[in-house]
C-alpha atoms as a PDB file:
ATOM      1  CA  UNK A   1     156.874 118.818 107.476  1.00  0.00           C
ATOM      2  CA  UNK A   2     158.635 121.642 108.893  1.00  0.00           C
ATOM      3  CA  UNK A   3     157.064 125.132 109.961  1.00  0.00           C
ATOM      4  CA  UNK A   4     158.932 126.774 106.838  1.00  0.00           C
ATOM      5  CA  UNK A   5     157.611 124.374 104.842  1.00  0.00           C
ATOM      6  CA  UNK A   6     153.827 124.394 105.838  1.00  0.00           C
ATOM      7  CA  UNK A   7     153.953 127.957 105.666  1.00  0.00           C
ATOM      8  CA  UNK A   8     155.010 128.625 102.180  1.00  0.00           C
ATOM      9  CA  UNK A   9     152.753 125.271 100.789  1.00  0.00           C
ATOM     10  CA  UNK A  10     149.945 127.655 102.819  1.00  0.00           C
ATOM     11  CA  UNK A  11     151.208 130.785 101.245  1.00  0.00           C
ATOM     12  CA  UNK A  12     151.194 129.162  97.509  1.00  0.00           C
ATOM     13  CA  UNK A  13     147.418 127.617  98.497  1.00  0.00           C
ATOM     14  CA  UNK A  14     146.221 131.000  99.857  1.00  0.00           C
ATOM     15  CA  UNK A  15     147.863 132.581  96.173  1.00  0.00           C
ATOM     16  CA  UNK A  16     146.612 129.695  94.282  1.00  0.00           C
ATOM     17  CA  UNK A  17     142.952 130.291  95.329  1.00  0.00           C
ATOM     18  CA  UNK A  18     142.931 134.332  94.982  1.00  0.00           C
ATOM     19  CA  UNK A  19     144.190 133.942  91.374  1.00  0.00           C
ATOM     20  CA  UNK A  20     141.311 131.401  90.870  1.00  0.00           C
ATOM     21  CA  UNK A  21     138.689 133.929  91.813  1.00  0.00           C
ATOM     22  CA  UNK A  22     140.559 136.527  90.019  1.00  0.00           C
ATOM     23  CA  UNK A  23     140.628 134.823  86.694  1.00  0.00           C
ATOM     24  CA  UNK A  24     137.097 133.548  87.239  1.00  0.00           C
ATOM     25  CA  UNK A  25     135.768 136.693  87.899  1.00  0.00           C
ATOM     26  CA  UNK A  26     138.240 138.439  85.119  1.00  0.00           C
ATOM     27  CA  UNK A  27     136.313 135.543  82.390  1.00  0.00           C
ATOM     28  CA  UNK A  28     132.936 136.144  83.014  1.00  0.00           C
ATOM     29  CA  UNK A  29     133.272 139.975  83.088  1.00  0.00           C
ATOM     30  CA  UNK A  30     135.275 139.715  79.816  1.00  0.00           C
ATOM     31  CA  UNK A  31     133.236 137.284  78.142  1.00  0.00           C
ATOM     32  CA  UNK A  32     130.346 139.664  78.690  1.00  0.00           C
ATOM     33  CA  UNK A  33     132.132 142.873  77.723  1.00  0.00           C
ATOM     34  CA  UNK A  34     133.279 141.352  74.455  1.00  0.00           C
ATOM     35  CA  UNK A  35     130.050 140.103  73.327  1.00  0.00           C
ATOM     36  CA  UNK A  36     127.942 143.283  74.138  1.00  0.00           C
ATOM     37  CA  UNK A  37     130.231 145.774  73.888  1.00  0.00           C
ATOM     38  CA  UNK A  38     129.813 145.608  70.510  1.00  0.00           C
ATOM     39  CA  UNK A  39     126.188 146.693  70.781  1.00  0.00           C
ATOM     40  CA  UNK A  40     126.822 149.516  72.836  1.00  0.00           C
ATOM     41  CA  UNK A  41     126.453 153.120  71.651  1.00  0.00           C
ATOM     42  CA  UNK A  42     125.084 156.426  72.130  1.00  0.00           C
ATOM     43  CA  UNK A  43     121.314 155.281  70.313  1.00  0.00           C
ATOM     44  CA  UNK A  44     121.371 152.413  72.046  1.00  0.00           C
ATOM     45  CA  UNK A  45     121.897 153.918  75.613  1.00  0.00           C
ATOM     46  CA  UNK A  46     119.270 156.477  74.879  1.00  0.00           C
ATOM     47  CA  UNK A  47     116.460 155.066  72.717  1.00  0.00           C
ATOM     48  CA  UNK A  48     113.272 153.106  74.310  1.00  0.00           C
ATOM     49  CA  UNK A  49     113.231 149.473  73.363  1.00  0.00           C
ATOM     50  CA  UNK A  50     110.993 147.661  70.488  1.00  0.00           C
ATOM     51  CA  UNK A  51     108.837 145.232  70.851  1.00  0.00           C
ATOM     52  CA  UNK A  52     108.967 143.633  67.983  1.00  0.00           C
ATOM     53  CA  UNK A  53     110.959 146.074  65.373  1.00  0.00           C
ATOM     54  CA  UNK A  54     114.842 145.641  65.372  1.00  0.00           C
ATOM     55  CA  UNK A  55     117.102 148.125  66.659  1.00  0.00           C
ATOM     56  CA  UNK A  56     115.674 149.040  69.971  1.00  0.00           C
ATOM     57  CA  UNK A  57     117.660 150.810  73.086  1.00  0.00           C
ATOM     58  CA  UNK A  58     117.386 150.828  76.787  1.00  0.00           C
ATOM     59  CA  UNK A  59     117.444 154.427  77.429  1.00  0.00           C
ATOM     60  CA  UNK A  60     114.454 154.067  79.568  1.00  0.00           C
ATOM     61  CA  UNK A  61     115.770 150.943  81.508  1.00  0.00           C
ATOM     62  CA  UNK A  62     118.566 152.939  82.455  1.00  0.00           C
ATOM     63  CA  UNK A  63     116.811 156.085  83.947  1.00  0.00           C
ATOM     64  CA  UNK A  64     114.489 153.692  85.663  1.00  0.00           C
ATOM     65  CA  UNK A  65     117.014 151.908  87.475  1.00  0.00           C
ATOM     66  CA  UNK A  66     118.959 154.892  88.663  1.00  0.00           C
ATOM     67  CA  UNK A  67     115.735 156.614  89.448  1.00  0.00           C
ATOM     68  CA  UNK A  68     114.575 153.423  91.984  1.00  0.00           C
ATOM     69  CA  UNK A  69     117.988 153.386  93.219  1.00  0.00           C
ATOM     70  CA  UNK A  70     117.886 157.070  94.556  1.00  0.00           C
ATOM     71  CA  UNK A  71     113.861 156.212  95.913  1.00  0.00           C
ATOM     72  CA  UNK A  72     115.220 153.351  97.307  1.00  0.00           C
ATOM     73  CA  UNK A  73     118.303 154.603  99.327  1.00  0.00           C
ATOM     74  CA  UNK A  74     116.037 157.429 100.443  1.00  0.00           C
ATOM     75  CA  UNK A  75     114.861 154.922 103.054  1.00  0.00           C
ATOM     76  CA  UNK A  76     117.568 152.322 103.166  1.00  0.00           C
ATOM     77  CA  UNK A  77     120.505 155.223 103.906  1.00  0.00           C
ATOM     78  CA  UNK A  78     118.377 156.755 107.495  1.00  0.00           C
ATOM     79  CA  UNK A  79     117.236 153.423 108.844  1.00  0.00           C
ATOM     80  CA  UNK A  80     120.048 151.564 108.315  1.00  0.00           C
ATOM     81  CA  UNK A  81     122.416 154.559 109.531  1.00  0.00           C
ATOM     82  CA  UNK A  82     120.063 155.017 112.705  1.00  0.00           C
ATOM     83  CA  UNK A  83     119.569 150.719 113.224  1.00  0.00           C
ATOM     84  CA  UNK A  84     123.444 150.593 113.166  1.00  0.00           C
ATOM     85  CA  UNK A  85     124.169 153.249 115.561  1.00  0.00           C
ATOM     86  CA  UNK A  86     121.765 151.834 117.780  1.00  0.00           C
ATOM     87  CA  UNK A  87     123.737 148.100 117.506  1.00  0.00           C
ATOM     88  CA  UNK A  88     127.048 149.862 117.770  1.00  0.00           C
ATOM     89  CA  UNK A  89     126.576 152.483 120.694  1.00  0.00           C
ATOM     90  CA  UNK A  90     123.335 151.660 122.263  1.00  0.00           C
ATOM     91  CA  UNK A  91     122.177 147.991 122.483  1.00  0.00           C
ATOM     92  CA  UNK A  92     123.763 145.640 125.433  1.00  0.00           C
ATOM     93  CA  UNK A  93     123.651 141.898 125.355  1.00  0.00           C
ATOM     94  CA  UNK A  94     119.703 141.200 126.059  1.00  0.00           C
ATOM     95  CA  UNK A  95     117.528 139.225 124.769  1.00  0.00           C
ATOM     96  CA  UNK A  96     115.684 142.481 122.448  1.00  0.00           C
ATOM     97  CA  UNK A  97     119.604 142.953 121.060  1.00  0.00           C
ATOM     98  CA  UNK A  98     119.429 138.994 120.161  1.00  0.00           C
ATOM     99  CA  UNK A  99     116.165 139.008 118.419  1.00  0.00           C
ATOM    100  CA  UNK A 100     117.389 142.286 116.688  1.00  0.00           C
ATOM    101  CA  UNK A 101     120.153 140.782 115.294  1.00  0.00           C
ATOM    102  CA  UNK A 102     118.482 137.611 114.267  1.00  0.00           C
ATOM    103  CA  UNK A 103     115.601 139.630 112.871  1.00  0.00           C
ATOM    104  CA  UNK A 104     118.625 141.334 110.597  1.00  0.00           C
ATOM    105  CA  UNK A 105     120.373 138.069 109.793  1.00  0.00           C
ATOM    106  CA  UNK A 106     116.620 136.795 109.014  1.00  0.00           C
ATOM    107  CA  UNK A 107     116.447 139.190 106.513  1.00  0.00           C
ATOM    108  CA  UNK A 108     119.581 139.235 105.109  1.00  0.00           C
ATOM    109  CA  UNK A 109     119.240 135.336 103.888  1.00  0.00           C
ATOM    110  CA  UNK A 110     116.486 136.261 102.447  1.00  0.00           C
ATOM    111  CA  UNK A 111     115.705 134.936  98.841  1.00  0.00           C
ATOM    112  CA  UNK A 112     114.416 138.285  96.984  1.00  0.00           C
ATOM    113  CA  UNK A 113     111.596 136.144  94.870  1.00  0.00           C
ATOM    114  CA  UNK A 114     110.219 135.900  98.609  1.00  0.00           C
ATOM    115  CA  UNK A 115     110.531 139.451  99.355  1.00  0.00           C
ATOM    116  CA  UNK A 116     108.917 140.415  95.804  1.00  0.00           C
ATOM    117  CA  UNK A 117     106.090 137.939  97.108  1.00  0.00           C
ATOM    118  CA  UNK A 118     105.860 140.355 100.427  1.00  0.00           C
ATOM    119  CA  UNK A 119     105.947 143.321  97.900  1.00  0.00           C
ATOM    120  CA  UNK A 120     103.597 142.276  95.947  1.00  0.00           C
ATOM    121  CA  UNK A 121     101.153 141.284  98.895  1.00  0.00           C
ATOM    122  CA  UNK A 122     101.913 144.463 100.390  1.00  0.00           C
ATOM    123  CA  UNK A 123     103.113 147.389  98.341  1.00  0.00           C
ATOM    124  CA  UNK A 124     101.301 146.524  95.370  1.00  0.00           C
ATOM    125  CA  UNK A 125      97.956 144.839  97.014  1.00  0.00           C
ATOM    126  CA  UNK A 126      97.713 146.276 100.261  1.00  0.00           C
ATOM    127  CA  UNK A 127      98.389 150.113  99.553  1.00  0.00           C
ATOM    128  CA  UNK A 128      96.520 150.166  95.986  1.00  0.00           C
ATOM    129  CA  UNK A 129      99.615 151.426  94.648  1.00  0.00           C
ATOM    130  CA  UNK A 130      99.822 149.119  92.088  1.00  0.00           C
ATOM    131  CA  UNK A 131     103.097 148.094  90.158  1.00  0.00           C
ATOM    132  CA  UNK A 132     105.508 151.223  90.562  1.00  0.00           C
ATOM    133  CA  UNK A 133     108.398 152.582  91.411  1.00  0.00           C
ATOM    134  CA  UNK A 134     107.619 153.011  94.850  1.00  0.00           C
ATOM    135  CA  UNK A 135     106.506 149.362  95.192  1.00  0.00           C
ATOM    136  CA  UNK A 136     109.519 148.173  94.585  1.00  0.00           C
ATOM    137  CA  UNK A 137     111.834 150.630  96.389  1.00  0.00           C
ATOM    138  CA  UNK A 138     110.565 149.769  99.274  1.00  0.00           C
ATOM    139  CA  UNK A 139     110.551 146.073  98.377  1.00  0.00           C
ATOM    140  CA  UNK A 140     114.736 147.141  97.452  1.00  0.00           C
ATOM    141  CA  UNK A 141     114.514 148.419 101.207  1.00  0.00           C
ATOM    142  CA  UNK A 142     114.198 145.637 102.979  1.00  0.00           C
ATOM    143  CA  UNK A 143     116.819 143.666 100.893  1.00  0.00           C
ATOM    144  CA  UNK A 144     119.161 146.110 101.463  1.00  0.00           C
ATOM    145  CA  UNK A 145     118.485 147.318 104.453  1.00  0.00           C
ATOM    146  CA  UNK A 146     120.100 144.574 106.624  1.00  0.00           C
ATOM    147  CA  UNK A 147     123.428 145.239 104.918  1.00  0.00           C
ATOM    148  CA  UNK A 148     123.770 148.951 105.044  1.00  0.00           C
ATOM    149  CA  UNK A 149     122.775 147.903 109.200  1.00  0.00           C
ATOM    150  CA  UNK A 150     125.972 145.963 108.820  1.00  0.00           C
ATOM    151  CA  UNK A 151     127.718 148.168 107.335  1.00  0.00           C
ATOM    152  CA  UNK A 152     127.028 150.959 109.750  1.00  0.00           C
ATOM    153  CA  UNK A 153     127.702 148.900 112.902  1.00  0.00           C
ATOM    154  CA  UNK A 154     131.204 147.720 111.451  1.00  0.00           C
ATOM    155  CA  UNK A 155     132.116 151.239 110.916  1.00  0.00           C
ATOM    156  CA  UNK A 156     131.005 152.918 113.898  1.00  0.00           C
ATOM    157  CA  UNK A 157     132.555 149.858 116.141  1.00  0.00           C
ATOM    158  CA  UNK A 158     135.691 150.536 114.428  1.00  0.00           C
ATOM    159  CA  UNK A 159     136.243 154.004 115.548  1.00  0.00           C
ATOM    160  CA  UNK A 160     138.582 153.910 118.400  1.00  0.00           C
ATOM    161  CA  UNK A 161     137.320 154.081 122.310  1.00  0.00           C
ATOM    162  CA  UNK A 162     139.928 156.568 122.663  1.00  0.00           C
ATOM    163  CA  UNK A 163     137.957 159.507 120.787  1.00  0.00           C
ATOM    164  CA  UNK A 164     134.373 159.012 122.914  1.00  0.00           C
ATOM    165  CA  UNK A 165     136.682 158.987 126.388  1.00  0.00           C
ATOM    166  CA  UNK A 166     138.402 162.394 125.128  1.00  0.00           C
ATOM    167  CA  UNK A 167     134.938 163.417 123.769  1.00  0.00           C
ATOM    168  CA  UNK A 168     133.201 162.953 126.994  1.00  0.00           C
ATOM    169  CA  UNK A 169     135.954 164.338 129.299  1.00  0.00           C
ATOM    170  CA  UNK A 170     135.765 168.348 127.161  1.00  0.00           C
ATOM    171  CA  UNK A 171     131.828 168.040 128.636  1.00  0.00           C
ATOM    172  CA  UNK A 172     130.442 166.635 125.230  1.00  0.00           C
ATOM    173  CA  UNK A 173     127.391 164.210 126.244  1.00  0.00           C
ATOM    174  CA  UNK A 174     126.584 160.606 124.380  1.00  0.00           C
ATOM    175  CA  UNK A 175     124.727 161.993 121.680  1.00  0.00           C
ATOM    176  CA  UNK A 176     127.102 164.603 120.976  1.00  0.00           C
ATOM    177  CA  UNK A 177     130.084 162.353 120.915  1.00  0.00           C
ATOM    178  CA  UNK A 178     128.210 159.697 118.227  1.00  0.00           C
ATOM    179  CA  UNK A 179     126.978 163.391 115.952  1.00  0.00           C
ATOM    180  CA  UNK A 180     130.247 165.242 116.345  1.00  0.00           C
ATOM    181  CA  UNK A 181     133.196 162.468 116.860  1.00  0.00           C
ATOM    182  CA  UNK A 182     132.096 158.956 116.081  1.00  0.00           C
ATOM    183  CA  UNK A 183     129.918 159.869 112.971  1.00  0.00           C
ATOM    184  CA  UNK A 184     132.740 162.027 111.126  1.00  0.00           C
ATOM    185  CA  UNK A 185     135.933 159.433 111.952  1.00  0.00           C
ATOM    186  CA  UNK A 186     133.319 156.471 110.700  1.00  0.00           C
ATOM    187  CA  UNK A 187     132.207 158.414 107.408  1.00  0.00           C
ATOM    188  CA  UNK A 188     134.921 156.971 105.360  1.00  0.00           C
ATOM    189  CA  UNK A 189     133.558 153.220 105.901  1.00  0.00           C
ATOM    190  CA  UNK A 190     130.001 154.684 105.829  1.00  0.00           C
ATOM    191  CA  UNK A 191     130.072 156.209 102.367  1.00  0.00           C
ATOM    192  CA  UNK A 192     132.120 152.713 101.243  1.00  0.00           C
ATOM    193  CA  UNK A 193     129.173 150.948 102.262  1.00  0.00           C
ATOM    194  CA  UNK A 194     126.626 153.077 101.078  1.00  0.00           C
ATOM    195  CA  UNK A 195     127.773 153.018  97.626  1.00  0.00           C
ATOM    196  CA  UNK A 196     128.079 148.981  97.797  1.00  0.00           C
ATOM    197  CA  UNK A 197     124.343 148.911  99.441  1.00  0.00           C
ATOM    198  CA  UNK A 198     123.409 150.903  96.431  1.00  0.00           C
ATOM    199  CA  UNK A 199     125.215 149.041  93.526  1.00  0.00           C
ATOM    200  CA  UNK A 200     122.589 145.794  94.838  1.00  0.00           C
ATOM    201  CA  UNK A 201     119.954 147.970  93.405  1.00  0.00           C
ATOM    202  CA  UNK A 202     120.961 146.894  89.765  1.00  0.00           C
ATOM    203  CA  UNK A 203     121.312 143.510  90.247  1.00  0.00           C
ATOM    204  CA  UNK A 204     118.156 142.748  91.777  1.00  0.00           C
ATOM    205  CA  UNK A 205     115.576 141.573  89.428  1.00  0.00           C
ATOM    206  CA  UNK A 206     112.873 138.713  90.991  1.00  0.00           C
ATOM    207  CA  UNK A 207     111.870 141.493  93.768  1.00  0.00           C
ATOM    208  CA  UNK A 208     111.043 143.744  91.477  1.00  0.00           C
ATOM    209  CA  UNK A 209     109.225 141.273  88.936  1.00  0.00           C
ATOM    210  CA  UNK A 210     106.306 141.701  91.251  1.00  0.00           C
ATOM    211  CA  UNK A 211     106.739 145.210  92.779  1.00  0.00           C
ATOM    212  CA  UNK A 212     107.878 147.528  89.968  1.00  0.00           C
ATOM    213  CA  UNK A 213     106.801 145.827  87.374  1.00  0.00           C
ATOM    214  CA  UNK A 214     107.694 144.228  83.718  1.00  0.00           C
ATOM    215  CA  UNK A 215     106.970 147.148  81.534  1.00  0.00           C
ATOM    216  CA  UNK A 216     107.268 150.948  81.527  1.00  0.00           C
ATOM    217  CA  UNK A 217     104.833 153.595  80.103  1.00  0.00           C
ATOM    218  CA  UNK A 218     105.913 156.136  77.168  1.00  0.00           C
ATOM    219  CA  UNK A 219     107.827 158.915  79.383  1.00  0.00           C
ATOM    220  CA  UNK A 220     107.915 162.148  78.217  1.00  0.00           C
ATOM    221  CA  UNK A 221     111.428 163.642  79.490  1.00  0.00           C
ATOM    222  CA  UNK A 222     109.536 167.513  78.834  1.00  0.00           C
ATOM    223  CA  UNK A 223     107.029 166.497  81.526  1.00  0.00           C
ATOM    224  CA  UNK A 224     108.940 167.516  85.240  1.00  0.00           C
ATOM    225  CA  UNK A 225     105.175 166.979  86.723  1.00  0.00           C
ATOM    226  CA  UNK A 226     105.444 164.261  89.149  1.00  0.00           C
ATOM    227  CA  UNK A 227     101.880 163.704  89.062  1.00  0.00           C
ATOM    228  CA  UNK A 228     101.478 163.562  85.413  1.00  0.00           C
ATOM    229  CA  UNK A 229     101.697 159.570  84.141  1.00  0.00           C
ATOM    230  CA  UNK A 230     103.792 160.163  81.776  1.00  0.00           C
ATOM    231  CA  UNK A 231     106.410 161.957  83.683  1.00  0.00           C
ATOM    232  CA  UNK A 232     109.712 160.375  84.290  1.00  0.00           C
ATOM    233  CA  UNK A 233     109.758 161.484  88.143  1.00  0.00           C
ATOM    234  CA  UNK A 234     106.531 160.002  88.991  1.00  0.00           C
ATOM    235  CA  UNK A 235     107.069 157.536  91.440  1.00  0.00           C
ATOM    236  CA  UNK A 236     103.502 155.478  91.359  1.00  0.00           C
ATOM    237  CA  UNK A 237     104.081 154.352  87.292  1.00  0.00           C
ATOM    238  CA  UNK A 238     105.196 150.897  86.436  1.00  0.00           C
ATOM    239  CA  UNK A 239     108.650 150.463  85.524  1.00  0.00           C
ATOM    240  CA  UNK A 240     110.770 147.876  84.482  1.00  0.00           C
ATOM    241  CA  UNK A 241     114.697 148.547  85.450  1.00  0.00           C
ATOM    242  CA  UNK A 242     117.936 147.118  83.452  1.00  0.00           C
ATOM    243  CA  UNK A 243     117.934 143.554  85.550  1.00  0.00           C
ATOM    244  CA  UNK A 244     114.246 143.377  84.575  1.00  0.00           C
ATOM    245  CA  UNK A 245     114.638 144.211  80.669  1.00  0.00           C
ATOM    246  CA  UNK A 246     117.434 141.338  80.655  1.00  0.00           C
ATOM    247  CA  UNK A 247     115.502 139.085  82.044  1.00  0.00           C
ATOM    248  CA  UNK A 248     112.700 140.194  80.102  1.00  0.00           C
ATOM    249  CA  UNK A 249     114.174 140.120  76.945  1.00  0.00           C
ATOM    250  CA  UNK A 250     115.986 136.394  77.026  1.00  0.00           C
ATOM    251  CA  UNK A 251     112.770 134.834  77.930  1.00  0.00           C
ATOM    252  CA  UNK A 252     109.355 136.769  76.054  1.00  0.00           C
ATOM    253  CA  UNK A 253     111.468 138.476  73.505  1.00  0.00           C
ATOM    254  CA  UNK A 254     110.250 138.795  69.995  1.00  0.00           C
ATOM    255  CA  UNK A 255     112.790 140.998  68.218  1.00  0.00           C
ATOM    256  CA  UNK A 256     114.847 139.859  65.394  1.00  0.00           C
ATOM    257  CA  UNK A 257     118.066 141.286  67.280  1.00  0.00           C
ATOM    258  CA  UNK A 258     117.188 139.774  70.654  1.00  0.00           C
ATOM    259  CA  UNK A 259     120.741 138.791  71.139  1.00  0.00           C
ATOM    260  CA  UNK A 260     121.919 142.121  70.141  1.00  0.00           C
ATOM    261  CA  UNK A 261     119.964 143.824  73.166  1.00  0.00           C
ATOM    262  CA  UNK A 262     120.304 141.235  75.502  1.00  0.00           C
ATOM    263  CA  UNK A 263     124.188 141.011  75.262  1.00  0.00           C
ATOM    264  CA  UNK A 264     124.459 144.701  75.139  1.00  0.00           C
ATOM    265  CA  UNK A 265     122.054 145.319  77.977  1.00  0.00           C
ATOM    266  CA  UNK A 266     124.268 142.940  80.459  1.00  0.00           C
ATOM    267  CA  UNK A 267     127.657 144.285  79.402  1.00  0.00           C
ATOM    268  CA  UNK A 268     126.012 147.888  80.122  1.00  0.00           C
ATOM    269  CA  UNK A 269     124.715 146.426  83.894  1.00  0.00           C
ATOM    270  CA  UNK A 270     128.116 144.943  84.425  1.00  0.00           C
ATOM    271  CA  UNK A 271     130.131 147.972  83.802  1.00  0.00           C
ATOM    272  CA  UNK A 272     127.536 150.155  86.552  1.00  0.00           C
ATOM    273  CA  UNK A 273     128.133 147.565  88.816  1.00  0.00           C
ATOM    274  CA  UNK A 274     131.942 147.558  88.699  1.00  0.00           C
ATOM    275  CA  UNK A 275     131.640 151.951  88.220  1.00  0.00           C
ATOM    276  CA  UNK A 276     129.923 151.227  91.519  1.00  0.00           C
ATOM    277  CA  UNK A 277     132.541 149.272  93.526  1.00  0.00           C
ATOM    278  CA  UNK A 278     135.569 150.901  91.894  1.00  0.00           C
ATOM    279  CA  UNK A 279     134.063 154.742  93.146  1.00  0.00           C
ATOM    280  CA  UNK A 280     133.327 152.796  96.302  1.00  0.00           C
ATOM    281  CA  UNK A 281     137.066 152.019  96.912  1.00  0.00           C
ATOM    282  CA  UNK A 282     138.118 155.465  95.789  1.00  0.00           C
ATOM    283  CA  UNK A 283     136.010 157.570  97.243  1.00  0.00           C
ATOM    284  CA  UNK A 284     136.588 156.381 100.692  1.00  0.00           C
ATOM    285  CA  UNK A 285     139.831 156.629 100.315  1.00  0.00           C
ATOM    286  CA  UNK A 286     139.969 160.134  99.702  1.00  0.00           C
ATOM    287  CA  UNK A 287     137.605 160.521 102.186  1.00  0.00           C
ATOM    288  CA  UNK A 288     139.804 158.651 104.893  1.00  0.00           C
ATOM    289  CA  UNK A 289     142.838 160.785 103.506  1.00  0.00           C
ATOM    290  CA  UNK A 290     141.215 164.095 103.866  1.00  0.00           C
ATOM    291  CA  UNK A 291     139.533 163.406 107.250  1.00  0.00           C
ATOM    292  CA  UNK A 292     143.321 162.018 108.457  1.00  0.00           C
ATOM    293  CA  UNK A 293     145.496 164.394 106.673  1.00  0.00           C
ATOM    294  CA  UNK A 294     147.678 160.886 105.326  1.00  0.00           C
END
C-alpha cells in the first residue's frame, strides 16, 4: 500500500469514527428531547413534585441543583485554582510531586457511590450535619476537584515561557509574574474549565444519594433567612437535586404520570448540561478574543 493510500484509508477511518460518536451522541440526546420535551413547560419547571397526585413539577429540583452547584464550586474553584498553580509553577520532579499527582489521579478514578460512602461517613456522620446541602457539596468537591486541578495545570503550562522571562526582567518577582501575567493570559482556558467542572454537578447522582439526600423540605421562596428550615438558602436542609429526582422517580415512584416526569425531568438535565458546554466554548472564546485583540 502506498503512503497516499494509507493516508486517505486513515483519513476516511479517523472521519468514519467522529461521525459515529456524532450520530451516537446526536440519538440519545434526540431520543430524550423528543420524548420529554413534550412535558416541559412553565408549571412544570416551577411547581414542587407529587407524591402520589398527577401533575407534579420539579421547580424545587431545579433550584436545588443550581444552589449545590454554586456551594460546591465555592470550594472546588480556590483549591483547585491554587493545587494547579502549585503543579504548574511550583512543584519539581520529587517524590511529594509524584504522590501529589497520584493522590489526584487516585481521586479522579474514583467511583462517586464510593465517595457518597466517604460523605456519608463523614459529612453526614462525623460533623452531625446530617443530609444537606452542604454534605454533599463537599462530597461534589472532591469529585470535582481533581479535574478543575487538571484543568488549571493545563492552562497555566500553556502560557508561553516567553511572558514570565519578560515579566521577570521589568523587576516583577515569581508571585507577581503567576498574579499579573500567567493568571490573566491562562483565564481563557480557566473559565473553559470551570464551567465544564461545574456542568459535573448535574450529573452526579450516587454521591449525593447519601450526602444531600433523597427528599427536600417545603421551601418557602418569601423566607431569605438562611437559618430558618424552610428557607431556600439554608445550606444544612436535605435536598434532593434533578439527577436525584430522576433517579428517584424511575425506581420508588407512585404517580400515575411517572413517565411524564421522568422523561421531562431528563430532557430538562440534558439541555443544562449541553447550556453548560456550549457557554463553555463561547465564553472562552470571547474571552481569548478580548484578552488577544483577534
Amino acid at each position: 500500500m502506498s503512503a497516499r493510500l494509507a493516508d486517505k484509508v486513515a483519513t476516511i477511518a479517523f472521519w468514519a469514527c467522529a461521525l459515529m460518536v456524532i450520530v451516537i451522541l446526536g440519538s440519545m440526546i434526540g431520543y430524550i428531547l423528543y420524548h420529554g420535551g413534550k412535558s416541559i413547560d412553565w408549571d412544570f419547571l416551577t411547581k414542587p413534585p407529587q407524591v402520589i397526585q398527577a401533575g407534579g413539577g420539579i421547580g424545587p429540583q431545579i433550584f436545588n441543583s443550581f444552589y449545590l452547584l454554586v456551594l460546591s464550586m465555592l470550594f472546588t474553584i480556590p483549591i483547585g485554582l491554587l493545587g494547579g498553580v502549585y503543579l504548574a509553577e511550583y512543584a519539581r520532579n520529587s517524590r511529594l510531586t509524584e504522590i501529589i499527582r497520584l493522590c489526584i489521579e487516585t481521586l479522579n478514578s474514583l467511583p462517586s457511590i464510593v465517595v457518597g460512602l466517604f460523605g456519608l461517613l463523614v459529612f453526614v456522620n462525623m460533623t452531625g450535619w446530617g443530609y444537606s446541602l452542604m454534605s454533599g457539596a463537599l462530597a461534589l468537591t472532591v469529585i470535582n476537584l481533581p479535574l478543575m486541578v487538571r484543568f488549571t495545570e493545563e492552562a497555566v503550562q500553556g502560557v508561553p515561557d516567553s511572558l514570565r522571562e519578560a515579566s521577570v526582567a521589568l523587576g516583577a518577582n515569581r508571585w507577581q509574574t503567576i498574579v499579573k501575567v500567567v493568571l490573566p493570559c491562562a483565564f481563557p482556558g480557566l473559565v473553559s474549565g470551570t464551567i465544564i467542572t461545574s456542568g459535573r454537578v448535574f450529573g452526579e447522582a450516587a454521591a449525593l444519594l447519601f450526602t444531600a439526600g433523597m427528599s427536600s423540605p417545603a421551601l418557602d421562596f418569601s423566607q431569605w433567612n438562611i437559618f430558618n428550615s424552610s428557607s431556600p438558602l439554608n445550606p444544612f436542609r436535605p435536598a434532593e437535586t434533578l439527577a436525584v429526582h430522576i433517579w428517584k422517580v424511575n425506581t420508588e415512584g407512585l404517580i400515575p404520570d411517572l413517565r411524564r416526569v421522568a422523561d421531562g425531568s431528563a430532557a430538562v438535565l440534558i439541555l443544562i448540561v449541553l447550556g453548560f458546554n456550549l457557554a463553555a466554548r463561547w465564553l472562552g472564546r470571547k474571552i481569548y478574543r478580548h484578552m488577544t485583540a483577534t
